[in-house]
N, C-alpha and C. Protein backbone atom coordinates (compact mmCIF):
# COMPACT_ATOMS: atom_id res chain seq x y z
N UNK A 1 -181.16 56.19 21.53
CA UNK A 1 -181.77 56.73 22.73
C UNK A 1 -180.84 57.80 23.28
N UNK A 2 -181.41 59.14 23.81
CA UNK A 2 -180.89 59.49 24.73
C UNK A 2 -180.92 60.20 25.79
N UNK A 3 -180.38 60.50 26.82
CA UNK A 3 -180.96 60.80 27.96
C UNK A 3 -180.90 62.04 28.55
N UNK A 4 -181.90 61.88 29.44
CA UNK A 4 -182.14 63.78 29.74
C UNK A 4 -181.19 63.70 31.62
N UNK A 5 -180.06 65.04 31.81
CA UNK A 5 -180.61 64.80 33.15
C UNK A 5 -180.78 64.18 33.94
N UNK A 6 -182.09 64.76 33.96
CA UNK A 6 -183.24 63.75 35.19
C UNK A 6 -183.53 62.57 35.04
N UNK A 7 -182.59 61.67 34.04
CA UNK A 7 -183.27 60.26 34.04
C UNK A 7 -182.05 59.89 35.02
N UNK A 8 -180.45 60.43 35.60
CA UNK A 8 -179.79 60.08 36.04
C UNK A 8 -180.05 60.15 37.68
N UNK A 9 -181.00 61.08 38.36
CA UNK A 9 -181.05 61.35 39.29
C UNK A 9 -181.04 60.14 40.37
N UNK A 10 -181.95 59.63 39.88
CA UNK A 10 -181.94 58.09 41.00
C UNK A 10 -181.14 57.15 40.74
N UNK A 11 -180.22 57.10 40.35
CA UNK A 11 -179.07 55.86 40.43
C UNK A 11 -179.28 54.79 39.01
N UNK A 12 -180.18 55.30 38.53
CA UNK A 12 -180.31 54.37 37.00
C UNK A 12 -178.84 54.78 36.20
N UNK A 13 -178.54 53.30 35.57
CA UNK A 13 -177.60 54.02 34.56
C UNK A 13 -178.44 53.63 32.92
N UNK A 14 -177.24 54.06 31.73
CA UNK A 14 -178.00 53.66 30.65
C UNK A 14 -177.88 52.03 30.38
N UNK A 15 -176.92 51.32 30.97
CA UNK A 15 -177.04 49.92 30.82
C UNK A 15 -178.34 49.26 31.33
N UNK A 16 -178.78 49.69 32.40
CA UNK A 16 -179.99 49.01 33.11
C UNK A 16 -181.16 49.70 32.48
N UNK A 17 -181.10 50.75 32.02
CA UNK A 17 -182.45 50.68 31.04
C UNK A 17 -182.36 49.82 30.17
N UNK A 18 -181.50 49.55 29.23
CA UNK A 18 -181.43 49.03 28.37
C UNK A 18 -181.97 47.22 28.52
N UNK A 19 -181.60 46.84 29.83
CA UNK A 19 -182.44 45.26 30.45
C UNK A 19 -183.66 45.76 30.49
N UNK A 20 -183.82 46.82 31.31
CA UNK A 20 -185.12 47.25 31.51
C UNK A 20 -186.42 47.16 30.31
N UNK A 21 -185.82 48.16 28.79
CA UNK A 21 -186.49 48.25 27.84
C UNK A 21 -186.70 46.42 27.51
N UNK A 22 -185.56 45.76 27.50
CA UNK A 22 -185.85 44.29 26.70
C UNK A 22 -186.74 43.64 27.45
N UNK A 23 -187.12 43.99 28.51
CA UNK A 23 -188.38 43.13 28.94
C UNK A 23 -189.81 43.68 28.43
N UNK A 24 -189.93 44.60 27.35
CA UNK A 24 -190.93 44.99 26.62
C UNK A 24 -192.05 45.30 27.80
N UNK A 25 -192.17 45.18 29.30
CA UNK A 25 -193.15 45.66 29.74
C UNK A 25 -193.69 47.37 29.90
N UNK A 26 -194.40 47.59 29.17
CA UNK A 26 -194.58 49.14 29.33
C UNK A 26 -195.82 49.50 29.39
N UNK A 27 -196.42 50.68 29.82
CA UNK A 27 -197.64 51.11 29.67
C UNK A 27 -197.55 52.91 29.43
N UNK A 28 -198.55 53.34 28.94
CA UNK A 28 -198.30 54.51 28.46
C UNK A 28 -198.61 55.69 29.53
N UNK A 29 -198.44 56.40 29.57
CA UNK A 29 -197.88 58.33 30.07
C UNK A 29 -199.21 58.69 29.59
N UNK A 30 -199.07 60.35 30.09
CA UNK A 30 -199.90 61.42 29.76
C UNK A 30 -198.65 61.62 28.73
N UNK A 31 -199.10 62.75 27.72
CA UNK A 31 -198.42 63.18 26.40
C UNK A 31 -197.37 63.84 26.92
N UNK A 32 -196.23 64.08 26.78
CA UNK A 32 -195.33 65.89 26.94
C UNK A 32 -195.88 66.82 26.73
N UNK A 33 -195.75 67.61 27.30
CA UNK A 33 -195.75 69.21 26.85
C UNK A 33 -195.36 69.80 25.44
N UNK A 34 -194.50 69.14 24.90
CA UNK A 34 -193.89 68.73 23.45
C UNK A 34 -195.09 68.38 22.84
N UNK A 35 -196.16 67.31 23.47
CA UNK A 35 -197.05 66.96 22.48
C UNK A 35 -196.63 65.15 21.68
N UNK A 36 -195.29 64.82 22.37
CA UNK A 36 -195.17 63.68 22.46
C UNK A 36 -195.31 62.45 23.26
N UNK A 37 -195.86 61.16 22.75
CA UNK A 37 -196.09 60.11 23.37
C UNK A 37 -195.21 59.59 24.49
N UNK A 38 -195.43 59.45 25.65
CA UNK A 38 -194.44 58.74 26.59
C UNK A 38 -194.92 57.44 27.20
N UNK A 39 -194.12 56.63 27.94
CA UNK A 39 -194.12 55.58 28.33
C UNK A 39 -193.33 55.35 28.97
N UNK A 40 -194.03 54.24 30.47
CA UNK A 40 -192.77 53.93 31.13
C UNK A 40 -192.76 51.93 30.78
N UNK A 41 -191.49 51.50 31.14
CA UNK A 41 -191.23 50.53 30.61
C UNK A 41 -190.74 49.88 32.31
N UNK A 42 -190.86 48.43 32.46
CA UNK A 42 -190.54 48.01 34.19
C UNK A 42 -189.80 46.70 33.76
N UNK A 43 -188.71 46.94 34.74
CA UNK A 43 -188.29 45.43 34.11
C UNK A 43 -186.81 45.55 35.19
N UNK A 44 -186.26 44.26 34.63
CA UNK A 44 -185.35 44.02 35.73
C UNK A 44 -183.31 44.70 35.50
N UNK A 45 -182.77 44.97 36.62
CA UNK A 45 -181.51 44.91 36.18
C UNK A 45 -180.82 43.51 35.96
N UNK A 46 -179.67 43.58 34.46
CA UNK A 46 -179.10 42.63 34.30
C UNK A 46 -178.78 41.09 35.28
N UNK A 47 -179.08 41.72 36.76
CA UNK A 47 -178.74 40.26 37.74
C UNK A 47 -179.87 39.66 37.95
N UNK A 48 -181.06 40.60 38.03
CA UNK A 48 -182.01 40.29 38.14
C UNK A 48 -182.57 40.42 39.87
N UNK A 49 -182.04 41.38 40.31
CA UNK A 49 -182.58 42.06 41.47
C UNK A 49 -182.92 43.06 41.72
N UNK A 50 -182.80 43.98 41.17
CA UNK A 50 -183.79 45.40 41.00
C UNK A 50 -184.44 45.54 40.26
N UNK A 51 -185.98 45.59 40.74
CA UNK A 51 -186.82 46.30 39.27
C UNK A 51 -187.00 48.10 39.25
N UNK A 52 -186.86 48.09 38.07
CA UNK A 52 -186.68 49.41 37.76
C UNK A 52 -187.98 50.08 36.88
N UNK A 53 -188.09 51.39 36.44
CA UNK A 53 -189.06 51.67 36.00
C UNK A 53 -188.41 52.96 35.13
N UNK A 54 -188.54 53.09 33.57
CA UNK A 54 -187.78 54.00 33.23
C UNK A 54 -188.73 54.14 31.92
N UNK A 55 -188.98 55.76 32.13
CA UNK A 55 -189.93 56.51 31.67
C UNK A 55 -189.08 57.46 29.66
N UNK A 56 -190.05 57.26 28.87
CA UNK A 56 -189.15 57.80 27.52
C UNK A 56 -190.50 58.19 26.70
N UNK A 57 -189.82 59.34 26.64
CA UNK A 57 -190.75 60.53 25.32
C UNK A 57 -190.45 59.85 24.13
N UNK A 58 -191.51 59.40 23.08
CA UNK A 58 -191.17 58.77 21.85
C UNK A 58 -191.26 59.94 21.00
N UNK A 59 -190.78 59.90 19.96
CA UNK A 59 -190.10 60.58 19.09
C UNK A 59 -190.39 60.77 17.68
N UNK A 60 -190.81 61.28 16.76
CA UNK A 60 -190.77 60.58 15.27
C UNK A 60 -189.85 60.10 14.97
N UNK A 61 -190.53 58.96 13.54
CA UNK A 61 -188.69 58.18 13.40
C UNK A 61 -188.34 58.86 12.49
N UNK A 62 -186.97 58.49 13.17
CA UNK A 62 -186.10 58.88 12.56
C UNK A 62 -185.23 59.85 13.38
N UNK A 63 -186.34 60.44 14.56
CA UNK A 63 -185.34 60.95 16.10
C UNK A 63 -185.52 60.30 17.06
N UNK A 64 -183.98 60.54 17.82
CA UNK A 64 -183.68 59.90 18.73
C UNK A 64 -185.30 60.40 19.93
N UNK A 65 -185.27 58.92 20.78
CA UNK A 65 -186.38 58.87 21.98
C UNK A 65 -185.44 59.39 22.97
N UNK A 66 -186.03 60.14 24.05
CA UNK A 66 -185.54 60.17 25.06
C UNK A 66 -186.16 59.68 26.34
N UNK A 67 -184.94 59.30 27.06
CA UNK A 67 -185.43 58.38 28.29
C UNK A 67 -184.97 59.92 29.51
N UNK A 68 -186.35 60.19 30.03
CA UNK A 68 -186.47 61.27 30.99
C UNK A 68 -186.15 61.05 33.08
N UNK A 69 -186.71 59.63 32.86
CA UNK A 69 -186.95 59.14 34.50
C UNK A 69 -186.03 57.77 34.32
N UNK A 70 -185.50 57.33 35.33
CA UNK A 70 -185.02 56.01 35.99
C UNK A 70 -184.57 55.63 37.52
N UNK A 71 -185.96 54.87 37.95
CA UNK A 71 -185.80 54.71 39.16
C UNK A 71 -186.27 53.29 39.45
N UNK A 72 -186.10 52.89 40.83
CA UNK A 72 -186.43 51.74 40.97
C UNK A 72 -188.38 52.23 41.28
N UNK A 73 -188.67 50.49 40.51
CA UNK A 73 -190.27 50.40 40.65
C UNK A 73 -191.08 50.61 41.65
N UNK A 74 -192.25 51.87 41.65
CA UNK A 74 -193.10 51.40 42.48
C UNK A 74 -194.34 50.74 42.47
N UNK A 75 -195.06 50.56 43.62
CA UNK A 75 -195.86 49.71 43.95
C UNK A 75 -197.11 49.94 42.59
N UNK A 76 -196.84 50.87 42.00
CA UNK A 76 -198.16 51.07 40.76
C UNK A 76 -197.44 50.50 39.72
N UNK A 77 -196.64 51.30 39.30
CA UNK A 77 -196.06 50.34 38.24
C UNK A 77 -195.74 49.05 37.74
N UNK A 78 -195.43 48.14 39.04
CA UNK A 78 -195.54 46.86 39.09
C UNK A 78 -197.20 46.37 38.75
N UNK A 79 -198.00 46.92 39.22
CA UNK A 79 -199.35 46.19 39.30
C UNK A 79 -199.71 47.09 37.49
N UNK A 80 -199.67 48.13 37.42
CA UNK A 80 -199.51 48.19 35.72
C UNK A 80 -199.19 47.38 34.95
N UNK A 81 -197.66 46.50 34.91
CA UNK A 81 -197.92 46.04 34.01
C UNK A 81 -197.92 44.30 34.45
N UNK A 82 -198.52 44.00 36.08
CA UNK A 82 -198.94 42.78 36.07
C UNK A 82 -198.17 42.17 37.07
N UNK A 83 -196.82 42.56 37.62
CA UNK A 83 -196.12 42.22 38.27
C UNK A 83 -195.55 42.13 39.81
């Protein structure tokens, strides 16, 4: 994975995506401009008191994804993926 930027702006780091991604909750994006698939993924930090919401352009394999957004969850995203 790696990151753009703007995924640092709101206080996300790459450790808490990384809890974030293992809770597999995600739902999908409009495409990039690139023409690639995105998705945001919601899930918790390691203590388990912030939910977060962190957004990643998928990639062909074999290249690295990039994670574009990381912020804490809002009120849509939670009800996206159920929570």
């Amino acid at each position: 994975m790696r990151y753009r930027r703007s995924f640092y702006d709101h206080g996300c780091t790459e450790e808490i995506a990384d809890h974030v991604i293992d809770y597999d909750l995600w739902f999908q994006l409009h495409d990039s401009e690139r023409g690639h698939r995105q998705v945001m993924y919601v899930g918790w930090d390691k203590n388990g008191h912030q939910l977060w919401e962190v957004d990643i352009e998928l990639y062909s394999e074999g290249q690295d994804d990039w994670a574009f957004h990381g912020y804490e969850a809002t009120a849509y995203s939670r009800k996206q993926v159920g929570l």
